[in-house]
Protein backbone atom coordinates (compact mmCIF):
# COMPACT_ATOMS: atom_id res chain seq x y z
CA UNK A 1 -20.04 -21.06 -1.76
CA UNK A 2 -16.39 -21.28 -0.38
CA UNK A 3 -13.24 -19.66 -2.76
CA UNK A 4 -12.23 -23.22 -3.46
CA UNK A 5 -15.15 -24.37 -4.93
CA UNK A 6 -15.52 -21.18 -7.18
CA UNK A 7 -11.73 -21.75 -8.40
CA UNK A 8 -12.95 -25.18 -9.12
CA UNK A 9 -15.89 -24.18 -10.85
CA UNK A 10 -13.55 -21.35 -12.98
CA UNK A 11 -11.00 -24.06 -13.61
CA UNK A 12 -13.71 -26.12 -15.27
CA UNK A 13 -15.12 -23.52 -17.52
CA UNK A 14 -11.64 -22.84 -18.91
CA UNK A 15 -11.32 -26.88 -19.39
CA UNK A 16 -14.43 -26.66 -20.85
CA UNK A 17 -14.25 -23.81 -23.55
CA UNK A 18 -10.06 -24.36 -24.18
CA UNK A 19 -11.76 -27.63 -25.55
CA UNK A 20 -14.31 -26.27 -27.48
CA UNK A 21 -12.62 -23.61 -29.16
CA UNK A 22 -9.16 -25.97 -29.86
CA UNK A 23 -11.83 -27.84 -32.07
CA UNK A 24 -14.03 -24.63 -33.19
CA UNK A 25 -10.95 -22.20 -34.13
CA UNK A 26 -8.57 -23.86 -36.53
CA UNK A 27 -9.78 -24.53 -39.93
CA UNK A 28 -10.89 -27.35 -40.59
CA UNK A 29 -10.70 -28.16 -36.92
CA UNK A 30 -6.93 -28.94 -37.40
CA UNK A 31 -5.82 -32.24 -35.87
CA UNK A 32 -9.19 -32.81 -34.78
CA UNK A 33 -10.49 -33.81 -37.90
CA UNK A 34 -7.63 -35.70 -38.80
CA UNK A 35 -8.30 -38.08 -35.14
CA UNK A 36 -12.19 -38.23 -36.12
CA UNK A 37 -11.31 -39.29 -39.71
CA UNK A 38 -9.22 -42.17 -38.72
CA UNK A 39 -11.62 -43.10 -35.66
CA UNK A 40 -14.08 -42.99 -38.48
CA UNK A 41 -12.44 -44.59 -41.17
CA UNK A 42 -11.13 -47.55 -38.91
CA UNK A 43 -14.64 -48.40 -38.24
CA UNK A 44 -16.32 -48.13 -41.48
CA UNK A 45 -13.22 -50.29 -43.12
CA UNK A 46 -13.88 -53.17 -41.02
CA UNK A 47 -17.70 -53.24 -41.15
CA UNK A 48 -17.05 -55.32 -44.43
CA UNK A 49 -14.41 -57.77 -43.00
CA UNK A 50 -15.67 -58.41 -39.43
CA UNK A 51 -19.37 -59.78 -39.23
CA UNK A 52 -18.70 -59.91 -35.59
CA UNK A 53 -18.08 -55.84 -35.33
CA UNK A 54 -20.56 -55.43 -37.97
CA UNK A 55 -23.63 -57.12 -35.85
CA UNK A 56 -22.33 -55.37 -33.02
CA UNK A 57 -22.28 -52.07 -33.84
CA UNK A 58 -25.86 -52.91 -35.48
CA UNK A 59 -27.59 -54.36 -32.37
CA UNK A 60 -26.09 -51.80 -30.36
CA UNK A 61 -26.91 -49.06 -32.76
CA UNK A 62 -30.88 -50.36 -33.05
CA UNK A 63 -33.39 -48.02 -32.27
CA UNK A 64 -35.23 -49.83 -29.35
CA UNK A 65 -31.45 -50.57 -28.05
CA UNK A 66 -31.56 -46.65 -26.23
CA UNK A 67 -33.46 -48.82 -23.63
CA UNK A 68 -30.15 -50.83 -22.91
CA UNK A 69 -28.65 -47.78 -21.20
CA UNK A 70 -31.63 -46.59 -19.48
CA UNK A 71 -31.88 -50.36 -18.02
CA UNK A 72 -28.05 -49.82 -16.91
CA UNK A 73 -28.36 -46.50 -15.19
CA UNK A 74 -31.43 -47.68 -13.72
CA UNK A 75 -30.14 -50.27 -12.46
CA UNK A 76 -26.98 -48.51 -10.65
CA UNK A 77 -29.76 -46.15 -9.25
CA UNK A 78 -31.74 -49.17 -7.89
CA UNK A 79 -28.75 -50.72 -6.34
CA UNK A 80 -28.01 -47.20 -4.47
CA UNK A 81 -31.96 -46.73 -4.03
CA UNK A 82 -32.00 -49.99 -2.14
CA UNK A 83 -29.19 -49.09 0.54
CA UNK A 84 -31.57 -46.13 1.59
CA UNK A 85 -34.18 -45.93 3.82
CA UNK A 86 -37.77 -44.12 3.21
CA UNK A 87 -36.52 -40.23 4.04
CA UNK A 88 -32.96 -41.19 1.42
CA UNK A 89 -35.39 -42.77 -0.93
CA UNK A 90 -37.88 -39.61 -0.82
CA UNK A 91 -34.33 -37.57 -1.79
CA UNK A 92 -33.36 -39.86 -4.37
CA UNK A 93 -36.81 -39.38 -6.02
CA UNK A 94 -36.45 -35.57 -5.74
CA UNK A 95 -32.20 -35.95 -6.88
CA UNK A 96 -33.68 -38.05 -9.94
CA UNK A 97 -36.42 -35.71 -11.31
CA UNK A 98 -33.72 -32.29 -10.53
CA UNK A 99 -31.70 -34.89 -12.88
CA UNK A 100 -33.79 -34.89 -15.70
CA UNK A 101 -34.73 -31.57 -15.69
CA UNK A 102 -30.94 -30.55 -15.81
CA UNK A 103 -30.10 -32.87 -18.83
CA UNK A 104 -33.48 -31.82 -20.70
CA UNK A 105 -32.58 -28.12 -19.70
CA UNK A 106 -28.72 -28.32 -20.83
CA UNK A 107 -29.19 -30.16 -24.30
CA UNK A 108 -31.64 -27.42 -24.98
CA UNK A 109 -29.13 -24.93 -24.13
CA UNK A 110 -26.31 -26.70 -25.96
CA UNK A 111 -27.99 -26.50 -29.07
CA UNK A 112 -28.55 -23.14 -29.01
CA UNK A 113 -24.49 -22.86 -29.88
CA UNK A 114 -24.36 -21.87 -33.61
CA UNK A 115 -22.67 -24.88 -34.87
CA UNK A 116 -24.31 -27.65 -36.79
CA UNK A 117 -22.97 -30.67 -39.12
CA UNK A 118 -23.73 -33.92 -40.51
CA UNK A 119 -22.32 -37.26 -39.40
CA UNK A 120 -19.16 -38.36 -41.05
CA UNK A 121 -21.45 -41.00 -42.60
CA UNK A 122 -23.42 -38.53 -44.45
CA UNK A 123 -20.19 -36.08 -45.32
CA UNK A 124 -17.65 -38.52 -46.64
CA UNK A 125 -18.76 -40.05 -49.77
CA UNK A 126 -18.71 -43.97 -50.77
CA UNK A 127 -18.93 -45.06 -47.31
CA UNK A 128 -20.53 -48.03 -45.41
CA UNK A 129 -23.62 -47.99 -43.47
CA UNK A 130 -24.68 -50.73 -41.43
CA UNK A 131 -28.35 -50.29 -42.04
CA UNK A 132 -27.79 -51.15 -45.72
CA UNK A 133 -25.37 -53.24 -44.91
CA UNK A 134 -27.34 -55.66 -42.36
CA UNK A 135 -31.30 -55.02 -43.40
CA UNK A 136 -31.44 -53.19 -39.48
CA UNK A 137 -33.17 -49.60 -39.38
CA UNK A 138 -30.06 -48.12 -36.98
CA UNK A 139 -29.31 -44.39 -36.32
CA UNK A 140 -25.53 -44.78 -38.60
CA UNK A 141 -26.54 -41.20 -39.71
CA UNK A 142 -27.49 -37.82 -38.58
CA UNK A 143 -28.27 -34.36 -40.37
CA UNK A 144 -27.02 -32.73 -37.19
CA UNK A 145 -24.59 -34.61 -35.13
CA UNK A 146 -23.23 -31.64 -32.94
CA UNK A 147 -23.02 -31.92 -29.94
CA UNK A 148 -23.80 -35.52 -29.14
CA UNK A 149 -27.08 -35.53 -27.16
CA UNK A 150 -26.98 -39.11 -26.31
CA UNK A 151 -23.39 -38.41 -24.63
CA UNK A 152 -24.17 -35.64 -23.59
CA UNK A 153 -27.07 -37.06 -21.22
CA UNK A 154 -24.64 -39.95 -20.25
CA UNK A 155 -22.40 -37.61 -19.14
CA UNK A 156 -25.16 -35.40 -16.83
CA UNK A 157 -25.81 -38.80 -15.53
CA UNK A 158 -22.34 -39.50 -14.49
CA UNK A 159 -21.76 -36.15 -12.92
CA UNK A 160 -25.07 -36.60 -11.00
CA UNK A 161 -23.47 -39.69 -9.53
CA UNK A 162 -20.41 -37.74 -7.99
CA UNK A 163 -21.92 -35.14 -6.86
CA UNK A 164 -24.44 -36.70 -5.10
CA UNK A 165 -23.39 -40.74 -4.41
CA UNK A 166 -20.15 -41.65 -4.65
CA UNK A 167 -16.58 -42.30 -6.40
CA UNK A 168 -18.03 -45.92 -6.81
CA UNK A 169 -20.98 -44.50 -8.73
CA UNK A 170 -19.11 -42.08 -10.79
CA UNK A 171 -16.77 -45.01 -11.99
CA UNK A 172 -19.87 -47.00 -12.89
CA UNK A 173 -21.20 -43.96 -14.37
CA UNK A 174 -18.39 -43.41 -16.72
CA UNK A 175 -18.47 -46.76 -17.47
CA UNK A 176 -21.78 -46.62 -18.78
CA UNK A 177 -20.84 -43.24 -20.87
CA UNK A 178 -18.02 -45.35 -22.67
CA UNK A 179 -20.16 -48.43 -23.10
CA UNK A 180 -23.38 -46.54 -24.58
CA UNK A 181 -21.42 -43.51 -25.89
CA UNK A 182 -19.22 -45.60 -28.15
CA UNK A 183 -21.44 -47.17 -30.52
CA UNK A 184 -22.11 -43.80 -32.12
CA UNK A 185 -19.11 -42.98 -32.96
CA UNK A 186 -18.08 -46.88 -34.39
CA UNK A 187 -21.15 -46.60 -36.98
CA UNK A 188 -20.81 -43.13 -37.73
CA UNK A 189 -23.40 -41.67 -36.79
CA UNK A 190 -21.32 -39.09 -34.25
CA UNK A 191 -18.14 -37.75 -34.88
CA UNK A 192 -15.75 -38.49 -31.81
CA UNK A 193 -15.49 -34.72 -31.58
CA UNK A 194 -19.32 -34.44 -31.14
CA UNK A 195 -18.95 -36.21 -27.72
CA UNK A 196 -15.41 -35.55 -26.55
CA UNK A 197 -15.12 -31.73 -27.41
CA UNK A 198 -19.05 -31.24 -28.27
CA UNK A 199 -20.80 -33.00 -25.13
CA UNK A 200 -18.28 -32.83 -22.55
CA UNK A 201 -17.49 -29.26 -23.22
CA UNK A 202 -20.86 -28.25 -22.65
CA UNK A 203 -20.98 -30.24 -19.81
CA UNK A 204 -18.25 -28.96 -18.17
CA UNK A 205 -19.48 -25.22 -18.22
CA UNK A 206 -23.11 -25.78 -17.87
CA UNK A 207 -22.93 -28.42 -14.65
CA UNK A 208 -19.82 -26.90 -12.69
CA UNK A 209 -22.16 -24.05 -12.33
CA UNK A 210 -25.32 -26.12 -11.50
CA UNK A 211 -24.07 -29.00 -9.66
CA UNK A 212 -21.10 -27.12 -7.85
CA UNK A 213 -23.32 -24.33 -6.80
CA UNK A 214 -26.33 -24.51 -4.30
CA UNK A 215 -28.70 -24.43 -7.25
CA UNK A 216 -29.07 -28.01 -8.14
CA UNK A 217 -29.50 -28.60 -4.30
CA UNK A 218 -32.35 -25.75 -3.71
CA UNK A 219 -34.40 -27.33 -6.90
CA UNK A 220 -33.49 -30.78 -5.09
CA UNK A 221 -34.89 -29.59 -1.57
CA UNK A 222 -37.81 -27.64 -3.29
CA UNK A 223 -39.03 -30.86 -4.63
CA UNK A 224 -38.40 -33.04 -1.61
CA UNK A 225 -40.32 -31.08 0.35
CA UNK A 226 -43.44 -30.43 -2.08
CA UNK A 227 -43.14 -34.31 -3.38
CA UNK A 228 -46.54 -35.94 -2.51
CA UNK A 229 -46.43 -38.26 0.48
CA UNK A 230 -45.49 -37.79 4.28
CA UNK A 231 -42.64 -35.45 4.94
CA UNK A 232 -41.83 -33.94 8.16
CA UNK A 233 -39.63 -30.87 7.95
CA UNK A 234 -36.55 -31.16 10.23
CA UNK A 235 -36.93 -29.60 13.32
């Protein structure tokens, strides 16, 4: 690993826990709570004078809706599948499963942080939910909200892309975070903190040192070569 890359890798841990600890440290979490608040608030206000938002952030907040988002990174990984031939494909296959591990293996470590609250739906009192609201069983509530899993896993994915595709497939990636990330925070069910300081903080420290390390690529080689099917080792 060169100097530069460590530097990076420092520069993104301080990133990382200057963000956490802005939002853990003051009381109250200072202006944080004020921005979540008003993201919150301007939401919840207009579920009862916009249908259109309202059956929005319902279908998009609907259980069997998760399945949206795995459809859309899929299909980015398809489209960057299909450009490969049979030895990229084999890597892909073995880039995809080190992928899963590393989101299944973060969120687990994430939570381990000794911070836990409820969604702004169920801590401010007298508020809307679209579930009562509409008749739809959505996820507009949480017992703990912190840090945002769902973002957080977007996120992983998005990283994966850069460090392993291209800028093209990081920009899709982050598209797909802001698309699928957002409806949790519009019906309350995340705070905007739980993904912007929460998820990405995590993400920051945890996957500099994976992804920007040779680790991620020795469990991606590992598994490439031990995959079943034909492989020839380079000679």
């Amino acid at each position: 690993m060169t100097t530069k890359r460590l530097l990076l890798i420092l520069l993104l841990n301080i990133l990382g826990l200057a963000l956490f600890f802005s939002w853990y440290l003051p009381a109250g979490h200072g202006l944080w709570f004020t921005i979540d608040k008003n993201i919150f608030y301007w939401f919840n206000q207009r579920l009862v004078t916009s249908q259109a938002l309202l059956w929005l952030v319902a279908i998009t907040n609907y259980r069997a809706f998760d399945g949206v988002s795995l459809l859309a990174m899929g299909g980015l990984y398809l489209h960057l599948w299909r450009r490969e031939n049979p030895e990229g494909r084999r890597r892909m296959f073995a880039i995809g499963i080190t992928m899963l591990i590393s989101a299944v293996g973060l969120n687990q470590l994430g939570h381990l942080i000794p911070v836990s609250h409820v969604s702004p739906t169920k801590f401010f009192p007298d508020v809307n939910h679209v579930t009562k609201l509409t008749g739809i069983p959505t996820k507009d509530s949480s017992a703990d909200s912190f840090p945002g899993d769902h973002g957080m896993m977007l996120i992983i994915f998005a990283c994966f892309m850069l460090r392993y595709f291209s800028r093209r497939a990081f920009a899709v990636g982050v598209a797909i975070v802001l698309i699928f990330a957002l409806p949790r925070v519009m019906i309350g069910a995340h705070w905007f903190t739980d993904i912007a300081v929460g998820s990405l903080s995590i993400v920051l420290v945890g996957m500099s040192w994976w992804l920007l390390t040779p680790a991620s690529d020795y469990l991606v080689n590992w598994l490439y070569r031990n995959l079943p099917g034909k492989y020839k080792p380079a000679k």
